[in-house]
Protein backbone atom coordinates (compact mmCIF):
# COMPACT_ATOMS: atom_id res chain seq x y z
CA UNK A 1 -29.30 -91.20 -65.60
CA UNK A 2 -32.43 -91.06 -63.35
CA UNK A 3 -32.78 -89.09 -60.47
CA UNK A 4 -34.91 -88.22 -57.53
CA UNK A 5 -34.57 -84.88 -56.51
CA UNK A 6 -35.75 -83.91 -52.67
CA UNK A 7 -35.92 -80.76 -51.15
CA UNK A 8 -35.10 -79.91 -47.93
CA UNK A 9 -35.67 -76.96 -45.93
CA UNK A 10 -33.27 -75.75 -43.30
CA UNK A 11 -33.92 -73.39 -40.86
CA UNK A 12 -31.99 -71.16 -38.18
CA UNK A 13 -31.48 -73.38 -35.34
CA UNK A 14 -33.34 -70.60 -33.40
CA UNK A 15 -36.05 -70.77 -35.15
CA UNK A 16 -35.88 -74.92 -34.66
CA UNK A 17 -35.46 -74.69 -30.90
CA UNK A 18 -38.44 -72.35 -30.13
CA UNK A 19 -40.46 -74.13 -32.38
CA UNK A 20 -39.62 -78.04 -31.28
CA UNK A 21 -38.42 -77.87 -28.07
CA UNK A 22 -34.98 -78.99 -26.23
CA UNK A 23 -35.68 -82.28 -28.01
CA UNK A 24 -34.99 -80.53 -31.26
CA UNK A 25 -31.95 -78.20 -30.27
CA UNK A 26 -30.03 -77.60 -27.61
CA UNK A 27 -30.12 -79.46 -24.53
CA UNK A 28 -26.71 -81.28 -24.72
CA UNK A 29 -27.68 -83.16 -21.72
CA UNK A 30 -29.88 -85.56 -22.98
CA UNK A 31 -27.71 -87.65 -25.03
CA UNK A 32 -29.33 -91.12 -26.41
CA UNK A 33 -25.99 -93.19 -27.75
CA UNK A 34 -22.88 -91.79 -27.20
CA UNK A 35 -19.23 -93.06 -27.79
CA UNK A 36 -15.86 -92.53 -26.60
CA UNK A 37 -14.01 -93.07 -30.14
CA UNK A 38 -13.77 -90.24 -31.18
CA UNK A 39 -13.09 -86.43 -29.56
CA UNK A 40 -14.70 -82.99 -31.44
CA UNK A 41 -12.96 -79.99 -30.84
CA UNK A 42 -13.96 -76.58 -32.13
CA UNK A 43 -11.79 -73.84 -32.56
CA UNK A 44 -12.80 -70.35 -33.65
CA UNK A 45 -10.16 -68.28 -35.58
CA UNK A 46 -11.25 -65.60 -33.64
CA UNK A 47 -13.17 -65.34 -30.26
CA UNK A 48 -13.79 -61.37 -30.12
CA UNK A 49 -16.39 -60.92 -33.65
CA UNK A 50 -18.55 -57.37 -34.90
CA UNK A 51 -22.17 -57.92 -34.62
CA UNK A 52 -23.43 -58.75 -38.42
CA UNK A 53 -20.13 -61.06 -38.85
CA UNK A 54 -19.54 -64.56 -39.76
CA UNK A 55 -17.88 -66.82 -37.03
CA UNK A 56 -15.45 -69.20 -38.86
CA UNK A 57 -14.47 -71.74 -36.69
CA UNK A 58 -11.83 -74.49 -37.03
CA UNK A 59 -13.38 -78.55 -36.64
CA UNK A 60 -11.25 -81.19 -35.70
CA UNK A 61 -12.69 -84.68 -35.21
CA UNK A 62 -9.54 -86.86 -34.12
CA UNK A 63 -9.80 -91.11 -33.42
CA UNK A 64 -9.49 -91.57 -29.96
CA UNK A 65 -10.23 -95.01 -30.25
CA UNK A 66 -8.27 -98.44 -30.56
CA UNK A 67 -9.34 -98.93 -34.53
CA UNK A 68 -9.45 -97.47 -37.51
CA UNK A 69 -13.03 -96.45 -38.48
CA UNK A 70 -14.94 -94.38 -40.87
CA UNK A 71 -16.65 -91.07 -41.00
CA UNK A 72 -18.70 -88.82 -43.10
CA UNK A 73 -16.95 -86.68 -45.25
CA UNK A 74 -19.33 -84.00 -44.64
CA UNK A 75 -18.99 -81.76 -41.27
CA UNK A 76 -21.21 -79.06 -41.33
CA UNK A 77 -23.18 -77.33 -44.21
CA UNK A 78 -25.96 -74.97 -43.24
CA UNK A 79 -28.10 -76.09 -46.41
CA UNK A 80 -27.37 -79.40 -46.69
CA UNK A 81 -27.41 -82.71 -44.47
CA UNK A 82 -24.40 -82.57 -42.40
CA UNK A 83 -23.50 -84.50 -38.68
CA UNK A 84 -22.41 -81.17 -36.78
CA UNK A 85 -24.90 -79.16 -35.33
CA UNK A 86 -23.74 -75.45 -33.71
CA UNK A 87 -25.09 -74.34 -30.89
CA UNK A 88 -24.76 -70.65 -29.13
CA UNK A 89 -26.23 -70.15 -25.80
CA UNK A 90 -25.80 -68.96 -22.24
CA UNK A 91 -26.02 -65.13 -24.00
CA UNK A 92 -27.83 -62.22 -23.67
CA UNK A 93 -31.59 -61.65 -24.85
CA UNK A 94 -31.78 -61.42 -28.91
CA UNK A 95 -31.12 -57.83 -30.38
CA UNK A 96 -34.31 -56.67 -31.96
CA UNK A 97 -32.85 -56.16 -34.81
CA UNK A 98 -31.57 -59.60 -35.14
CA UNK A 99 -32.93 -61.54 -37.78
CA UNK A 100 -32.94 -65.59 -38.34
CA UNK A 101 -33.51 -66.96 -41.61
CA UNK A 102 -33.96 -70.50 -43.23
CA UNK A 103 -32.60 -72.00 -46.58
CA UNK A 104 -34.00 -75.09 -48.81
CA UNK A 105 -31.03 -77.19 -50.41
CA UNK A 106 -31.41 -79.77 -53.07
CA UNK A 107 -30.51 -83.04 -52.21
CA UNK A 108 -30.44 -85.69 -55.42
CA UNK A 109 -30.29 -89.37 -55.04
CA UNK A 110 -29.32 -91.74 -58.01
CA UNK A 111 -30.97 -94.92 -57.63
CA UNK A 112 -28.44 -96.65 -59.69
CA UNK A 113 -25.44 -95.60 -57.85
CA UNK A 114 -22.92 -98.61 -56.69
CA UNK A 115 -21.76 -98.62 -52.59
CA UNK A 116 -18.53 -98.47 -53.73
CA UNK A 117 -19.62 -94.98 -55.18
CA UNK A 118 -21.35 -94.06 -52.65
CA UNK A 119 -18.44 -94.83 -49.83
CA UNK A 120 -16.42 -92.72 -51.62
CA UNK A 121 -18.27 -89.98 -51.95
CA UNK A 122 -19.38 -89.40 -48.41
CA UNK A 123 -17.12 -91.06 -46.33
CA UNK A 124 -13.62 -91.19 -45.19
CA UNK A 125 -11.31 -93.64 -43.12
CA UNK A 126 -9.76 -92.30 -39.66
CA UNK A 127 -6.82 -94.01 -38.68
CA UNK A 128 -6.19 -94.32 -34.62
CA UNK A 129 -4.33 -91.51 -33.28
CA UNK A 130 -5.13 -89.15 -36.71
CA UNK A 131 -7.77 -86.25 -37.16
CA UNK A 132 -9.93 -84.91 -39.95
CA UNK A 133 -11.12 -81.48 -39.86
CA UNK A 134 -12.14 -78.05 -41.70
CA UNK A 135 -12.79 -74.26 -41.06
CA UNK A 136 -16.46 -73.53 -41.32
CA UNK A 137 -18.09 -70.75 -41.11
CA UNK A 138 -20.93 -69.61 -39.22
CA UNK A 139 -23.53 -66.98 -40.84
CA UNK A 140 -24.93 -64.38 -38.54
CA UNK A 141 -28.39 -65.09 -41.13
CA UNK A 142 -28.49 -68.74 -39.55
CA UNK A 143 -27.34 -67.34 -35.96
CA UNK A 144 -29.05 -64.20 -34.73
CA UNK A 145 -26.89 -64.51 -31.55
CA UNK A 146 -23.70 -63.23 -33.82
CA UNK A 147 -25.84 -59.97 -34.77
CA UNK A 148 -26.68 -59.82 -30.54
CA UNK A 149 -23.55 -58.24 -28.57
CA UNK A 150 -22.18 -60.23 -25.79
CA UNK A 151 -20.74 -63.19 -24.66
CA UNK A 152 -21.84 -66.56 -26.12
CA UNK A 153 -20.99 -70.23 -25.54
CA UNK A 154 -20.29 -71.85 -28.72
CA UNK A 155 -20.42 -75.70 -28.71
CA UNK A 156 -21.82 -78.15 -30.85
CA UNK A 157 -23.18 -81.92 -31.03
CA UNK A 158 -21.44 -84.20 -33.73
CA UNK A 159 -24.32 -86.98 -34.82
CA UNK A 160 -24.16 -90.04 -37.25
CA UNK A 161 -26.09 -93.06 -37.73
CA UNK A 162 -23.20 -94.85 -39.14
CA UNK A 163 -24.76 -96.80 -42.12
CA UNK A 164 -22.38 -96.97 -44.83
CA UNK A 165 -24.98 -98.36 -47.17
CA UNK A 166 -27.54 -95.60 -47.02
CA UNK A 167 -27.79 -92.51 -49.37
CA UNK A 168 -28.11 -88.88 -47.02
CA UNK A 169 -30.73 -88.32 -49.40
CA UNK A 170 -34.39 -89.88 -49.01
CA UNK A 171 -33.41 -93.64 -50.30
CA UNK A 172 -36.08 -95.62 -50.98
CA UNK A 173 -33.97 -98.30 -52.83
CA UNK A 174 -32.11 -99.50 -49.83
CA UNK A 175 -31.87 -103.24 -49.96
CA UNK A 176 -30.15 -106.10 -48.27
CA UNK A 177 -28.04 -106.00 -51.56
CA UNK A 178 -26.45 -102.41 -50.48
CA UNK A 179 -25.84 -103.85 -46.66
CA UNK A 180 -23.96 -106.71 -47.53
CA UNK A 181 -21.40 -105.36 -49.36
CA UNK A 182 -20.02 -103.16 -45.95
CA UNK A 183 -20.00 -105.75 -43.57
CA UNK A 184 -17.10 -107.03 -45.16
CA UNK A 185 -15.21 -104.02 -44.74
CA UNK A 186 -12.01 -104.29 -42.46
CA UNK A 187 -13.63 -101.49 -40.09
CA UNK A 188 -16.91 -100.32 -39.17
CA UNK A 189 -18.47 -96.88 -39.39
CA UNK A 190 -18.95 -94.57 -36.02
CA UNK A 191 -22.28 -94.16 -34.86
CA UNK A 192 -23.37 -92.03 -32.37
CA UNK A 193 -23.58 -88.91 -30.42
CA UNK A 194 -20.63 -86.89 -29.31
CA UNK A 195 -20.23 -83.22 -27.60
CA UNK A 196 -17.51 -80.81 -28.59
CA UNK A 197 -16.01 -78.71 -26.47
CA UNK A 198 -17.22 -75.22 -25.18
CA UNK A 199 -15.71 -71.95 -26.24
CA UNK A 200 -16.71 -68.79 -25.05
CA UNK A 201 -16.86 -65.84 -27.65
CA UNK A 202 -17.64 -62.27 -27.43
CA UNK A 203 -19.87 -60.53 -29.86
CA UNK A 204 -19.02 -56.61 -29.87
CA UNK A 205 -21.17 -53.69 -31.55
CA UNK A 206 -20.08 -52.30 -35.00
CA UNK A 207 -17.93 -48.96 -34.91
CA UNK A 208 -20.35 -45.93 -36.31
CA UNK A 209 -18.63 -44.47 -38.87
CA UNK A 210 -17.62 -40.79 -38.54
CA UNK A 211 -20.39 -39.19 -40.48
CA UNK A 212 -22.68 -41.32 -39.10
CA UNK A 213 -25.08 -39.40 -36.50
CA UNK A 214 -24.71 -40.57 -32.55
């Protein structure tokens, strides 16, 4: 089997918002497509965290809608492609000691695989009424605000182009071949921009141990 192998680097979103901008990161306001079909709702399994710890946080994306549709498998991996982005802000300044770093993942397409392969793989039917969710978890290496006491707003911005016939990876095989096959599906894929809710969380500072000098 052949394969094209692309790597991708993946930085802090920190790191991403001072260097690109709002446009980049950030500034929830500025939607470009939006749609009501579907509701994000994030829900951490705890809201009080110790500086240096991870933030695992509960996703559920549930079909608001009138009709059954599809959706990407994926929800949020901090080295890979994924739709959610996570977002903490209205916080205090950065710690000095807080520290963002950046990961590269490998992402491999295969040329030869078949739509029906792909669909599988990467996406998932919603019915109307039903949700699909996971607990992620949110590294204080990719978030310097969880290593920075204080209260944070955690929200995030759910994003999909909603073409069932593309690869995540770099494709450069896409043909009218791939498309035709989907639009005879009984439903569409969602496409589109949608906000979560807002949770506020509370970063506190690590107890000293005893022997540890004040």
């Amino acid at each position: 089997m052949i394969r094209t192998k692309y790597v991708i680097l993946f930085l802090a979103p920190s790191i991403l918002r001072a260097a690109s901008g709002p446009y980049a990161f950030g500034n929830l306001g500025n939607q470009t497509e939006t749609s009501e079909q579907i509701e994000i709702r994030l829900t951490p399994t705890r809201k009080t965290i110790r500086d240096g710890e991870a933030l695992e946080v509960r996703v559920e994306i549930q079909n608001i809608g009138k009709t059954e549709l599809f959706i990407e498998k994926s929800i949020y991996q901090p080295c890979m492609y994924s739709p959610l982005s996570f977002y903490l802000d209205n916080g205090p300044p950065l710690s000095p000691q807080a520290r963002a770093g950046g990961c590269a993942g490998d992402c491999l397409d295969d040329p030869k695989e078949t739509i029906t392969n792909r669909l599988a793989k990467h996406w998932i039917a919603l019915p109307v009424g039903h949700f699909y969710g996971a607990v992620v978890r949110l590294d204080p290496g990719f978030f310097p605000e969880l290593q920075t006491s204080g209260h944070w707003d955690l929200r995030g911005r759910y994003r999909s182009g909603g073409d069932l016939s593309s690869s995540f990876c770099v494709n450069l095989n896409h043909s009218t071949a791939d498309i035709e096959p989907t639009e005879k599906l009984p439903y569409r894929a969602w496409k589109g921009e949608e906000d979560t809710n807002t949770v506020r969380i509370e970063v506190v500072r690590q107890r000293k141990k005893p022997d540890e000098k004040q």
